[in-house]
Protein backbone atom coordinates (compact mmCIF):
# COMPACT_ATOMS: atom_id res chain seq x y z
CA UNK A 1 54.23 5.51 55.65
CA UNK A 2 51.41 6.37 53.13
CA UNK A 3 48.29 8.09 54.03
CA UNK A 4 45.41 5.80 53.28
CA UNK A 5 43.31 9.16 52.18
CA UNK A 6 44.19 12.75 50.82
CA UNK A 7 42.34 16.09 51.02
CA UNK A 8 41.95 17.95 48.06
CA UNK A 9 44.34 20.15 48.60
CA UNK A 10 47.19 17.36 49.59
CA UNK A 11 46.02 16.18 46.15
CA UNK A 12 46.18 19.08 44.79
CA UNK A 13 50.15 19.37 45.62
CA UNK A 14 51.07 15.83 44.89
CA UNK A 15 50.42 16.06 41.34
CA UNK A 16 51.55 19.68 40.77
CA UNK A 17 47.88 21.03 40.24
CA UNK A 18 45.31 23.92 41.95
CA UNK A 19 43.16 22.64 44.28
CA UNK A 20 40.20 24.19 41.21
CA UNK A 21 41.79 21.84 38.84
CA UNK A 22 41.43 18.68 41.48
CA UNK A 23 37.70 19.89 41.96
CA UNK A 24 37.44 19.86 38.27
CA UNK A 25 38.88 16.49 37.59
CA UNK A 26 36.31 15.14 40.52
CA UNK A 27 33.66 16.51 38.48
CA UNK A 28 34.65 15.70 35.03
CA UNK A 29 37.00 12.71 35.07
CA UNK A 30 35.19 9.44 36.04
CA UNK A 31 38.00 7.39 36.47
CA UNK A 32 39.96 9.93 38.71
CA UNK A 33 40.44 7.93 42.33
CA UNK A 34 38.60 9.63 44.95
CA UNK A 35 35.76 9.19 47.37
CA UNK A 36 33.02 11.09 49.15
CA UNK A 37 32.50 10.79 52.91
CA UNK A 38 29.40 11.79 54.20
CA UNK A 39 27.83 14.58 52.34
CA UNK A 40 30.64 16.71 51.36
CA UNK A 41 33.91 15.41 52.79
CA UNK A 42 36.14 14.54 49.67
CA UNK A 43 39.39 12.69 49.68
CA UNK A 44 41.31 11.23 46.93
CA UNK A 45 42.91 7.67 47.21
CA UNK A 46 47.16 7.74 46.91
CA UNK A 47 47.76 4.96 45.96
CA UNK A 48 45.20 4.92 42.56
CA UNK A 49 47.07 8.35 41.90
CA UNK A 50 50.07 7.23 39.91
CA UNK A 51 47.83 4.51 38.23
CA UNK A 52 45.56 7.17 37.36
CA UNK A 53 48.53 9.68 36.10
CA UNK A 54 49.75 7.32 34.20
CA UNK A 55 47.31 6.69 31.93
CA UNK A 56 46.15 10.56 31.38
CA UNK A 57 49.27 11.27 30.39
CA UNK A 58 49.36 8.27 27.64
CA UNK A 59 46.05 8.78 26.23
CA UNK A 60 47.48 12.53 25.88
CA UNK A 61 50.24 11.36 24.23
CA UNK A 62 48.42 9.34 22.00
CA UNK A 63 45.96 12.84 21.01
CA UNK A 64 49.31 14.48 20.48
CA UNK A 65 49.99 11.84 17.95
CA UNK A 66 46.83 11.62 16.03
C-alpha cells in the first residue's frame, strides 16, 4: 500500500535527490506535487511524483535537443 503523503526527506529518496534539492524544487518548480499543512509541515503527494518526473525529464530532453 501507498502512502497518501511523503515527508521531504521520503521524497527526497524516492527520486534519488537531497532533501536541499526537494526544498529547492518546492520553492522553484510550480508544478512540483506537494502541499503545506499548517504553517510549516510539508509533504509531497506520491502519486503526482512519476507524473511530475516524467515530464521534467522530457522537457530536458527536449533543451538537450535544441
Amino acid at each position: 500500500m501507498q502512502k497518501e503523503l511523503l515527508s521531504v526527506k521520503e521524497a527526497a529518496k524516492v527520486l534519488g535527490v537531497g532533501i536541499n534539492c526537494v526544498y529547492g524544487l518546492i520553492h522553484s518548480d510550480p508544478t512540483f506535487p506537494y502541499v503545506v499543512l499548517g504553517d510549516r509541515n510539508i509533504k509531497v503527494l506520491p502519486e503526482r511524483l512519476p507524473e511530475w518526473k516524467r515530464k521534467l525529464f522530457q522537457k530536458q530532453l527536449e533543451d538537450r535537443t535544441q
